[in-house]
Protein backbone atom coordinates (compact mmCIF):
# COMPACT_ATOMS: atom_id res chain seq x y z
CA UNK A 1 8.76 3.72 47.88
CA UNK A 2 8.05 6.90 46.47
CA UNK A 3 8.79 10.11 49.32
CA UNK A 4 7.06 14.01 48.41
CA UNK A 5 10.46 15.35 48.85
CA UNK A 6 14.18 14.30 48.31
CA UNK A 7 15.85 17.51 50.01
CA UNK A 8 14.04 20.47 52.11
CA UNK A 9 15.77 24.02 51.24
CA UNK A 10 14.77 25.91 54.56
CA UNK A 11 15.06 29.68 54.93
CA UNK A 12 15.06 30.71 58.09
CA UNK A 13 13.47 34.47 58.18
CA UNK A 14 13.59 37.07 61.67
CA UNK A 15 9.30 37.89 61.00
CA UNK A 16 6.22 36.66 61.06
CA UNK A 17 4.98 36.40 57.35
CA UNK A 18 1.49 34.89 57.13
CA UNK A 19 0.84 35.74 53.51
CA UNK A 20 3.61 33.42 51.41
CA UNK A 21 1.32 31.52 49.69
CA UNK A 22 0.30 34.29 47.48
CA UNK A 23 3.51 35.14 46.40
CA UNK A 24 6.18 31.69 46.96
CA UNK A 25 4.65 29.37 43.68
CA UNK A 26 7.30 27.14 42.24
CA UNK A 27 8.78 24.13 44.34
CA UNK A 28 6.94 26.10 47.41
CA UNK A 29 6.44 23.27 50.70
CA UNK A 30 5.03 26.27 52.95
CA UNK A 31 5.78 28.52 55.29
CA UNK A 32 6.68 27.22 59.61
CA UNK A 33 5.73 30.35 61.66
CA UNK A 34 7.78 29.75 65.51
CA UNK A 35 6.95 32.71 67.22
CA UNK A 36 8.61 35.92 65.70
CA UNK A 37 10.83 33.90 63.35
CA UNK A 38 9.38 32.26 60.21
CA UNK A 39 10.64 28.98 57.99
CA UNK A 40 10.17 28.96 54.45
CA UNK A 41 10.10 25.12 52.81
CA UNK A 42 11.44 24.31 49.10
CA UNK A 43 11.82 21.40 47.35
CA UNK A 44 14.31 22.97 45.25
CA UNK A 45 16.88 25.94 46.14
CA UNK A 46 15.36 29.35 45.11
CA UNK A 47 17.37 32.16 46.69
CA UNK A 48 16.54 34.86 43.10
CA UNK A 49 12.63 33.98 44.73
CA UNK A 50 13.09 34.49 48.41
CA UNK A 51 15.54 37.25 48.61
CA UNK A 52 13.49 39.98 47.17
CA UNK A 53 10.06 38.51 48.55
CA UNK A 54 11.39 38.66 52.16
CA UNK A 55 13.65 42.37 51.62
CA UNK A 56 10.33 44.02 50.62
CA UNK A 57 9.15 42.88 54.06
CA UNK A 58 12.49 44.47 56.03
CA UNK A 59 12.48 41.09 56.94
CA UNK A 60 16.61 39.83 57.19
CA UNK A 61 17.64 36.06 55.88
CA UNK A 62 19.42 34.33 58.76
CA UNK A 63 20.51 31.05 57.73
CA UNK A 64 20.01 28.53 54.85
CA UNK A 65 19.64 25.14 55.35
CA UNK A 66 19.60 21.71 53.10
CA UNK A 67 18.15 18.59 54.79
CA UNK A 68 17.46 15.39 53.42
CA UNK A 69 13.84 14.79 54.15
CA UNK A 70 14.22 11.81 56.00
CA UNK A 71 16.45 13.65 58.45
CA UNK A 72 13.96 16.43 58.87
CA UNK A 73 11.61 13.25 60.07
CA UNK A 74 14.03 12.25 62.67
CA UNK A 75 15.64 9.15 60.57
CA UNK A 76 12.40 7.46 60.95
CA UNK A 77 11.00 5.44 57.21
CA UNK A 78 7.39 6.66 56.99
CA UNK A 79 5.40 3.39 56.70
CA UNK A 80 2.30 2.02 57.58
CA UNK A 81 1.31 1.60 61.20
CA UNK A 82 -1.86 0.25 62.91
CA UNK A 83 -3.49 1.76 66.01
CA UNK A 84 -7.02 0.13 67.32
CA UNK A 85 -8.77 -0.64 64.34
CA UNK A 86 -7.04 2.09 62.14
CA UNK A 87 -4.20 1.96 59.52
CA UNK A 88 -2.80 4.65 59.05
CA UNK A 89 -0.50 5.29 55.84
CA UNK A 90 1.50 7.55 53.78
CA UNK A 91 -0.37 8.23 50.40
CA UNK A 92 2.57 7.03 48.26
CA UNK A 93 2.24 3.32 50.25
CA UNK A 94 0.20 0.59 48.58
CA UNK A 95 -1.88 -0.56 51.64
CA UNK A 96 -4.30 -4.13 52.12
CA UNK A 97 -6.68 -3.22 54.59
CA UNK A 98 -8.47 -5.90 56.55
CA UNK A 99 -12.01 -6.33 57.38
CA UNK A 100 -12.96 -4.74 60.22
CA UNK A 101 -10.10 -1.99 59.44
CA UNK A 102 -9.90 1.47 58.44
CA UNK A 103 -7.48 3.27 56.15
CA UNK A 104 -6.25 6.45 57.01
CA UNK A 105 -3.76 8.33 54.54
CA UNK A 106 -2.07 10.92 56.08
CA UNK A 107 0.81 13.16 54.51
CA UNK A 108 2.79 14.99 57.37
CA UNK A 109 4.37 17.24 54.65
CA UNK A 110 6.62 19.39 56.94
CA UNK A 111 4.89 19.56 60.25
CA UNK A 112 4.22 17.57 63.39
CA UNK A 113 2.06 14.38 63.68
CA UNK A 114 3.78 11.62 61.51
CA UNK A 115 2.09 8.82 63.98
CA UNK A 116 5.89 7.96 64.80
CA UNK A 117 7.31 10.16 67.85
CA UNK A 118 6.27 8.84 71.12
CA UNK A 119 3.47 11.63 72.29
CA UNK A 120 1.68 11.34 69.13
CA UNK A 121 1.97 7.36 69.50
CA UNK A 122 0.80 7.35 73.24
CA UNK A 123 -2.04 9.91 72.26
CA UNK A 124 -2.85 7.74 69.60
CA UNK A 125 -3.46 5.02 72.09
CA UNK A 126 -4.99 6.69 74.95
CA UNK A 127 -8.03 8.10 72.21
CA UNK A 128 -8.47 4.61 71.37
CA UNK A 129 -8.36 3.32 74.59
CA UNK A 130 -11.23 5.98 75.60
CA UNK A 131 -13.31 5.03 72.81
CA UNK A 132 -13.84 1.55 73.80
CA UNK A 133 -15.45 3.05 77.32
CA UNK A 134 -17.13 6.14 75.92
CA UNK A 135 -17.92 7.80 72.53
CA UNK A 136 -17.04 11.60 72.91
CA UNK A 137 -18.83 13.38 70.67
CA UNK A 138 -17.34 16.50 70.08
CA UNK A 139 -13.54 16.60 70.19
CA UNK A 140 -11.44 19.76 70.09
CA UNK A 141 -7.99 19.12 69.05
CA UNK A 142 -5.46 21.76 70.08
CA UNK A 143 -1.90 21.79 68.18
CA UNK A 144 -3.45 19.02 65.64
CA UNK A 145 -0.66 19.43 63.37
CA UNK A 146 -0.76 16.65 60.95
CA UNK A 147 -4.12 16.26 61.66
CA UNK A 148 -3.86 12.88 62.62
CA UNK A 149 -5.24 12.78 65.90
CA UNK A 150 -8.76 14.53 64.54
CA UNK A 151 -9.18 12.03 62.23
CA UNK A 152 -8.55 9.25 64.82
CA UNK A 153 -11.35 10.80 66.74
CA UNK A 154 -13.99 10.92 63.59
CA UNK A 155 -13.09 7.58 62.53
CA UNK A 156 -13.47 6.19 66.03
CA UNK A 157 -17.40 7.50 66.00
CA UNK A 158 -16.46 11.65 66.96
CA UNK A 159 -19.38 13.61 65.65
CA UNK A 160 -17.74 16.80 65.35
CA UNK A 161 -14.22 17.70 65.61
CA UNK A 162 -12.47 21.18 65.85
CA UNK A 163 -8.45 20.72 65.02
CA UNK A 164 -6.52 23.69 65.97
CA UNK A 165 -3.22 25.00 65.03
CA UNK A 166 -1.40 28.01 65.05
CA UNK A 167 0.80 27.41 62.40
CA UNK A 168 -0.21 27.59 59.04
CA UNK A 169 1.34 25.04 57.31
CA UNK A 170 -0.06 22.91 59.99
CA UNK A 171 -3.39 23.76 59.18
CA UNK A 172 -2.96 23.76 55.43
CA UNK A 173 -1.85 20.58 55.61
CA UNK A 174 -4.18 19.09 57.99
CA UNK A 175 -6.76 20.64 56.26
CA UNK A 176 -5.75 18.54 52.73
CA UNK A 177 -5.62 15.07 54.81
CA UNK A 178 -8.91 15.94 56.37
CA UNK A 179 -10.59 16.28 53.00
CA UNK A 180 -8.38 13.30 50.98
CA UNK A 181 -9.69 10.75 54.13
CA UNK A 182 -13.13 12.66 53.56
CA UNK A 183 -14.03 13.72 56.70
CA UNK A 184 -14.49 17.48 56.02
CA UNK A 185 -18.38 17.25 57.16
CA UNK A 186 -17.08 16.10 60.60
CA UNK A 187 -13.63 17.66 61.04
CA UNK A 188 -13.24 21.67 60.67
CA UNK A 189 -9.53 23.21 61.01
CA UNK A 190 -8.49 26.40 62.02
CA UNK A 191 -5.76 28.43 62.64
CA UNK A 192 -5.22 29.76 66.30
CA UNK A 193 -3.41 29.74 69.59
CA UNK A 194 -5.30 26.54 71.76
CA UNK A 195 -5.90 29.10 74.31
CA UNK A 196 -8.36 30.89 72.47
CA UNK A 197 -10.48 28.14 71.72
CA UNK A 198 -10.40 25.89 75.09
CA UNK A 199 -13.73 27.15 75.52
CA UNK A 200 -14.96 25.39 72.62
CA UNK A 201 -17.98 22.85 73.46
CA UNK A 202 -16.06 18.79 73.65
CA UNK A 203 -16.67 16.11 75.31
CA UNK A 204 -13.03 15.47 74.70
CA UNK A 205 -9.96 18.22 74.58
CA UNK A 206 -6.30 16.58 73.11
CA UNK A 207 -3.57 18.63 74.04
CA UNK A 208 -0.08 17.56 72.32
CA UNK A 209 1.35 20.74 72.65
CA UNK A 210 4.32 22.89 74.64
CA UNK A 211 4.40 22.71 78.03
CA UNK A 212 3.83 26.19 78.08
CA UNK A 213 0.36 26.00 76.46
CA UNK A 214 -0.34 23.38 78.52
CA UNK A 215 0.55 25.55 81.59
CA UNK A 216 -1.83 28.78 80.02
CA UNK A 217 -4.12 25.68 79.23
CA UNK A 218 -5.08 24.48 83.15
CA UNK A 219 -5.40 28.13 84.06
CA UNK A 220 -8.37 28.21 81.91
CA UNK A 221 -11.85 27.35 83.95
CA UNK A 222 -13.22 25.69 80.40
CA UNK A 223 -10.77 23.02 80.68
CA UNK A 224 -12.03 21.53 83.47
CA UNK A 225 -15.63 21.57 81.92
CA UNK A 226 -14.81 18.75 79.22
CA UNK A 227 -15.58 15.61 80.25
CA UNK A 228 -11.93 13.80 79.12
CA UNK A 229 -8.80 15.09 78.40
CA UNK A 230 -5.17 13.65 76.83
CA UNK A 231 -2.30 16.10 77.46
CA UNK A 232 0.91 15.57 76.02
CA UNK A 233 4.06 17.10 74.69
CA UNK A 234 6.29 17.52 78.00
CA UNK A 235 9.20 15.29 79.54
CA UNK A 236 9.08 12.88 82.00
CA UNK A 237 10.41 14.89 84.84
CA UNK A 238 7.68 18.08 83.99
CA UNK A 239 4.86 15.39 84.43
CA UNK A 240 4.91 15.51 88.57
CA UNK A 241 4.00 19.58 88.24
CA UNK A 242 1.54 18.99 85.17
CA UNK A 243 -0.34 16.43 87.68
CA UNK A 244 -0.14 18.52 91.15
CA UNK A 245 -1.98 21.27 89.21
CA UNK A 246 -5.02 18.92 87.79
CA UNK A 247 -4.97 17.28 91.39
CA UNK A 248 -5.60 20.70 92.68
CA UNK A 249 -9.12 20.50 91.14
CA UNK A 250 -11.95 18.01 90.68
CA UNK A 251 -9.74 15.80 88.33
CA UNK A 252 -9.17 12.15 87.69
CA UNK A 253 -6.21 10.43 86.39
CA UNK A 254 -6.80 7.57 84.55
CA UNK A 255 -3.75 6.73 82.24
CA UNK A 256 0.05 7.96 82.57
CA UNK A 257 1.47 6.75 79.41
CA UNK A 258 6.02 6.87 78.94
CA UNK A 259 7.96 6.59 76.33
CA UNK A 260 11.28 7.47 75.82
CA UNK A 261 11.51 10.18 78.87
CA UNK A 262 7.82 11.30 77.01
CA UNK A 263 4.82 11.43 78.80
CA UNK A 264 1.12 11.82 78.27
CA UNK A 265 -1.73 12.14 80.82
CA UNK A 266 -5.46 10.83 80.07
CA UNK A 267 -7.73 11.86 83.14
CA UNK A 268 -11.29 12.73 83.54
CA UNK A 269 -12.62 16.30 85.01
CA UNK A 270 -14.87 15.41 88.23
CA UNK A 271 -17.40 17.81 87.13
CA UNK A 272 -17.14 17.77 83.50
CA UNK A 273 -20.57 17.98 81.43
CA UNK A 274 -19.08 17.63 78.09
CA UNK A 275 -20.50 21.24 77.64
């Protein structure tokens, strides 16, 4: 099996750079913005290249890490998996597709959404699952990561999907499996915080995001205008308050999916008109 990366070389910066990819070339993964702190990827060590880049910034260095890339992905072997009719599959992974089936490649690089921890797994499931009752047409897909729940959604018969992310390896890399499974006529990514963009027009909103988003998220009266809704991201024992506040409006729940002290939500809005 052939892996992208043997070792990550992570430099963990006190800023928010958003231009790296203009000046970070050789052996350069991308750049993990968290807030007011930023993570710059390697394949290979290059202090002589981030040093000066980040000290013309008044940006300081505060740690350097090495991690074996199968580490970074929790322990977990990135192989093939199948979800409804979909297989989904690392690029570097020799796949025999069935009839009937549908190949997805996806390359997490870096970033969220390798198909393997349980809230992308359940949400994975529950899109499926709402599929085989409706066909949501437009789908907005708020922390979409690897992209790999927006091309679930096209491939399941989603007309248009909007992925969002606000950080921009996410979307750099969503936005290269989005074009390699060629769905760039159906799915558009963008950078952004999922708040801005709740008011988006779906039929269907996925959430797998922080609890805190989530939180900003049902305080939003555009939520409760799509039509279905996954929400994911939070523990077990944060689920109770998560489903008090969508009981306090005109919401069903349909699905409460667990895994491993995870949880995800699938419900329908009582008055949602897929606007």
């Amino acid at each position: 099996m052939k892996i992208p990366y043997q070792n990550l070389y992570i430099y963990e910066i006190s800023g928010e750079i958003s231009d790296s990819r203009d000046f970070l070339k050789q052996d350069f993964i991308g750049c993990w913005n968290e807030g007011k702190t930023s993570f710059l990827f390697f394949s290979q060590p290059h202090d002589e290249e981030v040093e000066p880049f980040v000290k013309k910034k008044g940006y300081p260095v505060l740690s350097r890490n090495i991690l074996d890339y199968k580490a970074w992905q929790a322990g977990e072997e990135l192989i093939p998996f199948q979800v409804g009719t979909l297989i989904i599959s690392p690029p570097w992974e020799n796949v025999r597709v069935e009839e009937g089936q549908t190949l997805v490649h996806l390359d997490p690089c870096v970033v969220f959404g390798t198909g393997y921890h349980p809230t992308t797994r359940t949400c994975l499931q529950a899109t499926w699952e709402i599929y085989q009752k409706e066909k949501p047409k437009k789908v907005l897909d708020l922390g979409t990561g690897s992209g790999i729940l927006a091309l679930a959604a096209a491939k399941w018969g989603a007309e248009k999907v909007l992925a969002i992310d606000c950080n921009e390896l996410a979307v750099e890399t969503a936005s290269r499996n989005v074009l390699s499974n060629g769905e760039s006529e159906r799915i558009e990514v963008r950078r952004g915080k999922a708040e801005d963009f709740i008011k988006e027009k779906a039929d269907l909103v996925c959430a797998n995001i922080h609890l805190q988003v989530i939180e900003s998220l049902l305080k939003k009266k555009a939520f409760f205008k799509k039509r279905w809704f996954i929400l994911s991201g939070f523990f077990e024992k944060d689920m109770h308050e998560v489903e008090r506040r969508l009981k306090q409006k005109s919401v069903r729940i349909v699905q409460r999916l667990q895994e491993k002290n995870w949880s995800t939500l699938v419900g329908l809005n009582g008055d949602g008109r897929g606007d």
